[in-house]
C-alpha atoms as a PDB file:
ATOM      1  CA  UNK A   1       0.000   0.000   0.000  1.00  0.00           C
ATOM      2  CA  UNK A   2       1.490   3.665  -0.827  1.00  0.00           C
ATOM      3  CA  UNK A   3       2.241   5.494   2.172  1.00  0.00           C
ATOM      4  CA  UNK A   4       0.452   9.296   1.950  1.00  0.00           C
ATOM      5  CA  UNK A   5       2.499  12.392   3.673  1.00  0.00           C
ATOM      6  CA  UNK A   6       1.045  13.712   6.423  1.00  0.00           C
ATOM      7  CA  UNK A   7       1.287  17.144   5.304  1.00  0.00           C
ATOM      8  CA  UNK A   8      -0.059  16.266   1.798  1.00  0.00           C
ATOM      9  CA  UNK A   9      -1.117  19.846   1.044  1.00  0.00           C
ATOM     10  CA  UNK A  10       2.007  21.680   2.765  1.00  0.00           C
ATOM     11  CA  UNK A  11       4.014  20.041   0.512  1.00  0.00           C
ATOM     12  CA  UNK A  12       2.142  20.796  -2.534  1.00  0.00           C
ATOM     13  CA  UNK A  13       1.917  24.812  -1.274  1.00  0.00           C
ATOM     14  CA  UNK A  14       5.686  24.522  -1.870  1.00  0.00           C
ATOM     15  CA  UNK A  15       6.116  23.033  -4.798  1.00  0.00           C
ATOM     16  CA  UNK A  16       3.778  25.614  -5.864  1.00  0.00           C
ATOM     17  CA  UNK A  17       6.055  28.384  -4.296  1.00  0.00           C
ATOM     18  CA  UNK A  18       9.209  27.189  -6.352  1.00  0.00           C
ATOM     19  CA  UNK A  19       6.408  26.621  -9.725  1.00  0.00           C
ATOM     20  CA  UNK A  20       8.139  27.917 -12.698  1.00  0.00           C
ATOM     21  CA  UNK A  21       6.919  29.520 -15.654  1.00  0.00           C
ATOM     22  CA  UNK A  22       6.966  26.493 -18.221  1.00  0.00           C
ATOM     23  CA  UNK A  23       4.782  24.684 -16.653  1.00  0.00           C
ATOM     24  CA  UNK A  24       2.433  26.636 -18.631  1.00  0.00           C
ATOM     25  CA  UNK A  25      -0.002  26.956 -15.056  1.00  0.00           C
ATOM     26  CA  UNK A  26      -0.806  30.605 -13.815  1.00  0.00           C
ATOM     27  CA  UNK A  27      -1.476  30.687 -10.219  1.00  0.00           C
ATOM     28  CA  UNK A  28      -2.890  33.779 -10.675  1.00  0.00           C
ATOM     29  CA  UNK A  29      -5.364  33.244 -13.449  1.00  0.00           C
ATOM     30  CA  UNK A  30      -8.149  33.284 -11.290  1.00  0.00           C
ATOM     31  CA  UNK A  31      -8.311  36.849 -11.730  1.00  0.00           C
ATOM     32  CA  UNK A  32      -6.621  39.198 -13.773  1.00  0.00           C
ATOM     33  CA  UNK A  33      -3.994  40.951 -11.582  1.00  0.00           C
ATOM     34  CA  UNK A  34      -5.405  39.511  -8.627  1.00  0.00           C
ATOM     35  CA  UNK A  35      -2.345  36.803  -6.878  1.00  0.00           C
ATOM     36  CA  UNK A  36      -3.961  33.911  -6.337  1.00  0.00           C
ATOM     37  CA  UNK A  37      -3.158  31.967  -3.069  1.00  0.00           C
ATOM     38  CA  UNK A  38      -3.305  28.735  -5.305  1.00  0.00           C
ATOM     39  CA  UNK A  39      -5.251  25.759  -4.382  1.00  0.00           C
ATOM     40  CA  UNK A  40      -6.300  25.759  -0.610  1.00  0.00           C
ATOM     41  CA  UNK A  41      -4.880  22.397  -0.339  1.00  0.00           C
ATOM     42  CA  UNK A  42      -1.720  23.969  -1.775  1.00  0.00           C
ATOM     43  CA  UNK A  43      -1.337  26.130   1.440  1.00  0.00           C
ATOM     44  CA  UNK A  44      -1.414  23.567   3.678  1.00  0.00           C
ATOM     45  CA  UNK A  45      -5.069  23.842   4.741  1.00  0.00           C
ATOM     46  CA  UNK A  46      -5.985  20.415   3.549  1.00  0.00           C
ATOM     47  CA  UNK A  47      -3.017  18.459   5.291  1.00  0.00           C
ATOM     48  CA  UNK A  48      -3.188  20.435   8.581  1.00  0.00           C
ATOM     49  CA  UNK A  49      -4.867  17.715  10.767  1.00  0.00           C
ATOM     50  CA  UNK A  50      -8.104  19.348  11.129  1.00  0.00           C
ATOM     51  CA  UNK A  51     -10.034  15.688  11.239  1.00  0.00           C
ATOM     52  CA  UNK A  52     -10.858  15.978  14.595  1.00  0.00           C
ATOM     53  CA  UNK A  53     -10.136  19.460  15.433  1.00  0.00           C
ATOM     54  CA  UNK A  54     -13.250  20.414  13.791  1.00  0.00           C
ATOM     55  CA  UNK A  55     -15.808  18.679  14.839  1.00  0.00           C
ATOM     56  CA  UNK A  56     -14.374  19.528  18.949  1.00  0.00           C
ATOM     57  CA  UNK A  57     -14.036  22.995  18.252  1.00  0.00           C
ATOM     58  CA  UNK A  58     -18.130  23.018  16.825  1.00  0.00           C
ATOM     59  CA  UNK A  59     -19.116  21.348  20.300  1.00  0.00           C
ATOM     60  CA  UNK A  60     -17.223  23.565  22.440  1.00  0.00           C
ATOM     61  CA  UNK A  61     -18.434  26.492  20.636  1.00  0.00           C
ATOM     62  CA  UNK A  62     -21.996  25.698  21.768  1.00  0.00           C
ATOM     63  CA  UNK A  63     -23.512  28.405  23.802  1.00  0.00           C
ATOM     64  CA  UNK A  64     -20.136  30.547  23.232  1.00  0.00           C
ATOM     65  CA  UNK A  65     -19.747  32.578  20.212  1.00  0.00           C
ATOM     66  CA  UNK A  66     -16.317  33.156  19.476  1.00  0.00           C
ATOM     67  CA  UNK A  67     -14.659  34.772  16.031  1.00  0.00           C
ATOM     68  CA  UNK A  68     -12.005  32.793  16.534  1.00  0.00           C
ATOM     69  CA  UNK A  69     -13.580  29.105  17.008  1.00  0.00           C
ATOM     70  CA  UNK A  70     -15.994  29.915  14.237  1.00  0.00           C
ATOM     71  CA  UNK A  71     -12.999  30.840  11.513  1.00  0.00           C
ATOM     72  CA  UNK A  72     -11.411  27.371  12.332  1.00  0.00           C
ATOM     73  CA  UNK A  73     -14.456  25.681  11.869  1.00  0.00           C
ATOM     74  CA  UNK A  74     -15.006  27.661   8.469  1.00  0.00           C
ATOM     75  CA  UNK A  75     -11.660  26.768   7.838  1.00  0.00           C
ATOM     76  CA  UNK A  76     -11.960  23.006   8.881  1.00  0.00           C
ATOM     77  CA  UNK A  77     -14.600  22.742   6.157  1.00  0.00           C
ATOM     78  CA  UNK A  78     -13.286  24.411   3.634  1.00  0.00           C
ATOM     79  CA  UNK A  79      -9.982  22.141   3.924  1.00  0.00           C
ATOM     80  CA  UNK A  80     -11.557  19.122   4.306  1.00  0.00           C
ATOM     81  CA  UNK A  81     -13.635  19.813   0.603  1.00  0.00           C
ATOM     82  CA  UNK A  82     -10.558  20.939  -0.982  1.00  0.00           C
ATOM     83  CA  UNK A  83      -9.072  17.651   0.722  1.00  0.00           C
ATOM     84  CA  UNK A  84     -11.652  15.477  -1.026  1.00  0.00           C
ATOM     85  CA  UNK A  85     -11.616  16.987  -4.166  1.00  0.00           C
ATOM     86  CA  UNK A  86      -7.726  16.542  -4.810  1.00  0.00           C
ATOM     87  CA  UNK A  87      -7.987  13.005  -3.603  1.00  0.00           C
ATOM     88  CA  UNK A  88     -10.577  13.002  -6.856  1.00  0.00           C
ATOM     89  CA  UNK A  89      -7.952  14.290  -9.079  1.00  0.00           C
ATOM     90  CA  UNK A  90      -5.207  12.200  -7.751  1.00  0.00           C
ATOM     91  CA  UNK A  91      -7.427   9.125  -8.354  1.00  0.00           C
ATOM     92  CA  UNK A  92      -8.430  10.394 -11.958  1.00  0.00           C
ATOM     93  CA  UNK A  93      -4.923  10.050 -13.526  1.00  0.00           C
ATOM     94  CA  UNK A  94      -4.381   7.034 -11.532  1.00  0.00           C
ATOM     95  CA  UNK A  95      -2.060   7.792  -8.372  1.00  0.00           C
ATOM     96  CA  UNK A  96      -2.007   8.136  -4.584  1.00  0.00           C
ATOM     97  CA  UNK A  97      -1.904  11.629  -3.161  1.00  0.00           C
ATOM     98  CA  UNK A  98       1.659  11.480  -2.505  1.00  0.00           C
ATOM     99  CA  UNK A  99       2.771  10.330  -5.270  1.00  0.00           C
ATOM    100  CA  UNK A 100       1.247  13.053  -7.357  1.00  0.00           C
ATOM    101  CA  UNK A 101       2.861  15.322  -4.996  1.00  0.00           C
ATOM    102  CA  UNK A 102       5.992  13.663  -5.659  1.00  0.00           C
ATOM    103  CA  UNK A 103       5.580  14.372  -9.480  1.00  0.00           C
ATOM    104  CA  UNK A 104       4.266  17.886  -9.278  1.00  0.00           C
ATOM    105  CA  UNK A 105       7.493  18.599  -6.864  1.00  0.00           C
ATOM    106  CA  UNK A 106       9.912  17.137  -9.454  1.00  0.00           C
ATOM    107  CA  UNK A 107       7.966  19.212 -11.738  1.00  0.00           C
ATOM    108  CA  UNK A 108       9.007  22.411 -10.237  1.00  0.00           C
ATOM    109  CA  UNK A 109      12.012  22.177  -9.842  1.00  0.00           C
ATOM    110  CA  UNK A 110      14.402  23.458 -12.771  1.00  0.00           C
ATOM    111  CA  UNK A 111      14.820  21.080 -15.909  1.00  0.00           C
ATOM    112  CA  UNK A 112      15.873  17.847 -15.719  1.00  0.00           C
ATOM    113  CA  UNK A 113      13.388  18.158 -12.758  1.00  0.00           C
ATOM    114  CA  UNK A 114      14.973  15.780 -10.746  1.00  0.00           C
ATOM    115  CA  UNK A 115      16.391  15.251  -6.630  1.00  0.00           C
ATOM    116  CA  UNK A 116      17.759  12.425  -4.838  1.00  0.00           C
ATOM    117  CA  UNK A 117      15.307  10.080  -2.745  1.00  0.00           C
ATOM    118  CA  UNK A 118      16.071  11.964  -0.018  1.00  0.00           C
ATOM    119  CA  UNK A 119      15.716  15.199  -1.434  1.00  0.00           C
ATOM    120  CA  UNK A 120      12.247  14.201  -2.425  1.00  0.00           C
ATOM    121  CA  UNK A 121      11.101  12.349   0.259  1.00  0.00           C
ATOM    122  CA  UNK A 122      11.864  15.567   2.605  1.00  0.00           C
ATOM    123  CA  UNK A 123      10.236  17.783   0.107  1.00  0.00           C
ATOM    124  CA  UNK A 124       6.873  15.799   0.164  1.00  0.00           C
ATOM    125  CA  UNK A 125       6.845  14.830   3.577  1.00  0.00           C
ATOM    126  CA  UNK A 126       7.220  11.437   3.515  1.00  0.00           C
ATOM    127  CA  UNK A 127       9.827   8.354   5.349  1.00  0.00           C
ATOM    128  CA  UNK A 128      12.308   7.829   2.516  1.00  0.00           C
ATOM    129  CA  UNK A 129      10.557   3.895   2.873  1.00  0.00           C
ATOM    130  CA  UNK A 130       7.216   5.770   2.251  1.00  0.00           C
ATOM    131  CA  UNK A 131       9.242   7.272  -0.967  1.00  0.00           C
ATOM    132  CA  UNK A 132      10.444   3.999  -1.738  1.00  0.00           C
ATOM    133  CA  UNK A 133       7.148   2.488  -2.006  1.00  0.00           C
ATOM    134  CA  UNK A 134       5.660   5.235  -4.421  1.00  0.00           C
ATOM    135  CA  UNK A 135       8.475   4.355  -6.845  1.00  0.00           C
ATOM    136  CA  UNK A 136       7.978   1.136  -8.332  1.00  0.00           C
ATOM    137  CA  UNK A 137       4.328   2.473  -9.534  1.00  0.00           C
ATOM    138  CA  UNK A 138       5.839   5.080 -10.933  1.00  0.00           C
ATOM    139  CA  UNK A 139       8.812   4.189 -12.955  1.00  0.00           C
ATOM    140  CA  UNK A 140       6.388   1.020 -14.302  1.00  0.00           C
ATOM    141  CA  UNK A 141       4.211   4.013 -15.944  1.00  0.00           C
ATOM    142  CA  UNK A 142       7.330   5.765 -17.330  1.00  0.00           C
ATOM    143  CA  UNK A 143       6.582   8.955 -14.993  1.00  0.00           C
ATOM    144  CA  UNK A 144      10.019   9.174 -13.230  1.00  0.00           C
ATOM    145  CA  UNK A 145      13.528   7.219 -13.948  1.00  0.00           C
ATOM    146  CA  UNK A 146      16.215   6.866 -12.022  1.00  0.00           C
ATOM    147  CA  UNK A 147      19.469   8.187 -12.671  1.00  0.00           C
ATOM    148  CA  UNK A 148      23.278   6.878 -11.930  1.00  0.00           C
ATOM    149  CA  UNK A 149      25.248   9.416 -10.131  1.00  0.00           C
ATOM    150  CA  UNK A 150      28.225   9.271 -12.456  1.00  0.00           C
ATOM    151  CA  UNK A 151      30.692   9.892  -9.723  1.00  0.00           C
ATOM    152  CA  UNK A 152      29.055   7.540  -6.750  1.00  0.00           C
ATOM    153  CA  UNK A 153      27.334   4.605  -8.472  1.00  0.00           C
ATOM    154  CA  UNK A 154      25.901   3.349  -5.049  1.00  0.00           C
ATOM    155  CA  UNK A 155      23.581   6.383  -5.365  1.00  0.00           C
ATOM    156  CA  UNK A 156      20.935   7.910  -7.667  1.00  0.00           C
ATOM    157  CA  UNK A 157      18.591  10.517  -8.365  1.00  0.00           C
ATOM    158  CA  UNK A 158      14.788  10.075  -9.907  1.00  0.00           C
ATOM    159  CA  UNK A 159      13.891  12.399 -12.337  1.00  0.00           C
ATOM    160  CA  UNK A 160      10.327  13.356 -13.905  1.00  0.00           C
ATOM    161  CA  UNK A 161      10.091  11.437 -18.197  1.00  0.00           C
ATOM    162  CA  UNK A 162       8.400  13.344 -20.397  1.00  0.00           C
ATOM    163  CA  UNK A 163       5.202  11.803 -19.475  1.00  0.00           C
ATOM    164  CA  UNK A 164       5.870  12.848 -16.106  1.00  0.00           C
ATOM    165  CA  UNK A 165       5.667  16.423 -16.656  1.00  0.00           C
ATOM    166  CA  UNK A 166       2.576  15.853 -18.729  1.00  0.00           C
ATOM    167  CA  UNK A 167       0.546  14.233 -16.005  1.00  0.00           C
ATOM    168  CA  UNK A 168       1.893  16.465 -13.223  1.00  0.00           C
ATOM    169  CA  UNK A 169       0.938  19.476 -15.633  1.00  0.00           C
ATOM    170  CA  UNK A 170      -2.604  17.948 -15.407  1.00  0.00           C
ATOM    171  CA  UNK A 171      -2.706  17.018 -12.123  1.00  0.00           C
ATOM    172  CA  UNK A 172      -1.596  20.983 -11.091  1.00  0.00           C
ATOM    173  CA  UNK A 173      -3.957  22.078 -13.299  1.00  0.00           C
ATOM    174  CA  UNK A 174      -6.977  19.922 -11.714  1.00  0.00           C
ATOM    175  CA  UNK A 175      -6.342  20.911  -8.357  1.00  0.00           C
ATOM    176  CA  UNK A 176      -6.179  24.775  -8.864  1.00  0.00           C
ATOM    177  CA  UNK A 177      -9.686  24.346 -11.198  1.00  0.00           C
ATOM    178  CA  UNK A 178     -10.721  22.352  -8.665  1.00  0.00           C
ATOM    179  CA  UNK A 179      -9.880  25.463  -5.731  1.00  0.00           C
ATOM    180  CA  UNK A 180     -10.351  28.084  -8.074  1.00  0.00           C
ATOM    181  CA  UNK A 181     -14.040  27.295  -8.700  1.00  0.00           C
ATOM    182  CA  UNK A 182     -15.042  26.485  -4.986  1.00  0.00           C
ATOM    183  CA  UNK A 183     -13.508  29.044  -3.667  1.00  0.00           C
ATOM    184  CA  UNK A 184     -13.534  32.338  -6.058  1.00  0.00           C
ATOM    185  CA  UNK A 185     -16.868  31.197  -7.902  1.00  0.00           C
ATOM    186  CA  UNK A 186     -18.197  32.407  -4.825  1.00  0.00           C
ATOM    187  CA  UNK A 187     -16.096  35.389  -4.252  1.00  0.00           C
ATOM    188  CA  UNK A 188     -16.400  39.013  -5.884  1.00  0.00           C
ATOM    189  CA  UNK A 189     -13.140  40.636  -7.173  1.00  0.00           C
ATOM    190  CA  UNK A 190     -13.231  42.435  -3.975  1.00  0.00           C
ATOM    191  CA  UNK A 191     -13.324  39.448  -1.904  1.00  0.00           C
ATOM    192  CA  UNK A 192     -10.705  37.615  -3.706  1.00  0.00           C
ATOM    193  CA  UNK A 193      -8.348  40.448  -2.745  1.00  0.00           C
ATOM    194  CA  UNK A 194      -9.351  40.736   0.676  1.00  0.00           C
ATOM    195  CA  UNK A 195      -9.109  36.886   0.759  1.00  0.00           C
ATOM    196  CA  UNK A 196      -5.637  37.248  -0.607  1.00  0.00           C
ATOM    197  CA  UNK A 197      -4.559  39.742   1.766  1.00  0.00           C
ATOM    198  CA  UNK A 198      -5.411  37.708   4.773  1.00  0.00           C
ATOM    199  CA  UNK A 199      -4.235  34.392   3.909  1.00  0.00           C
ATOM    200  CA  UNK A 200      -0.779  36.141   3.104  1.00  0.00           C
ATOM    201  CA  UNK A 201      -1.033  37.883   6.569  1.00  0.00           C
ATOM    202  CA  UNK A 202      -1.575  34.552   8.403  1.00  0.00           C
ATOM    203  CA  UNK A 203       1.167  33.122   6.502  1.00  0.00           C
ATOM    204  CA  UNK A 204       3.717  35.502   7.276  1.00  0.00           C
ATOM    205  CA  UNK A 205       2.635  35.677  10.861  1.00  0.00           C
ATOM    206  CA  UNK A 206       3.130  32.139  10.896  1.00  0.00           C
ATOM    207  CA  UNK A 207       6.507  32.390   9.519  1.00  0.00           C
END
């Protein structure tokens, strides 16, 4: 069984963060001259551990109204459909969570898009056994390879095939659809700003 990283969507809020331009996906296409946040998932919200965390803080909130128990229960919900609808994507081009996190991470990184096991496996959050795992699957659908490290042959790097990048292209591309409709469908240009503005506030706090 593939092992999934525990911080599924941190990781993926990175590999957004170091995105280049050729991969042809605008993170802020939502709206024109508006940065988009990218997918919610991508920032973390969806791998946070909120499984339990929101359902306590909606019975201790009971009989107390509180701003601040009522934003992480908002934000508890909002994660967990973001969650579910990347899982959807995953599944549609036929991989696990983490390893679609492990191809959109090779993905963007600089060409020949590739790291070392452990480079990888601490990018996405995983046990390098949890890495080791994911790559069997993937090298028997031609999405990775590994490579000889010309000057230690006991070691190797994996990096993203052709096909690779096409299916992490699509995968990217799913998840911010997926977060751009849910979340700025319902938003004016306005709130998409104001949006903006606090989710970058909570992340630099944070920081």
């Amino acid at each position: 069984m593939m092992e999934e990283s525990g911080t599924g969507g941190a990781a993926l809020g990175e590999a957004l963060d170091r995105e280049s331009p050729e991969s042809g996906v605008s993170r802020d296409a939502a709206s024109p001259g508006v940065a988009s946040p990218g997918p919610i998932g991508g920032l973390g919200l969806g791998g946070l551990g909120f499984g339990g965390l929101g359902s306590n803080l909606r019975r201790s909130s009971v009989g107390a109204p509180d701003l601040a128990r009522e934003a992480m229960v908002s934000l508890h919900r909002v994660a967990t459909l973001s969650r579910e609808a990347g899982k959807k994507v995953f599944a549609s081009h036929g991989v696990a969570p983490a390893a679609g996190e492990a191809l959109i991470t090779l993905r963007t990184f600089e060409p020949p898009h590739r790291r070392t096991p452990s480079e990888l496996a601490a990018a996405i959050r995983i046990s390098p056994g949890g890495l080791s795992k994911l790559l069997p699957g993937l090298e028997e659908r031609a999405l990775v390879v590994r490579t000889q490290n010309p000057n230690d042959r006991r070691s190797f790097s994996i990096e993203l095939t052709e096909s690779g990048i096409e299916v992490a292209d699509s995968i990217l591309a799913g998840l911010i659809a997926n977060d751009r409709g849910m979340l700025f469908g319902a938003l004016s240009r306005d709130e998409i700003e104001t949006f903006t503005r606090l989710l970058s506030a909570i992340l630099q706090h944070d920081e």
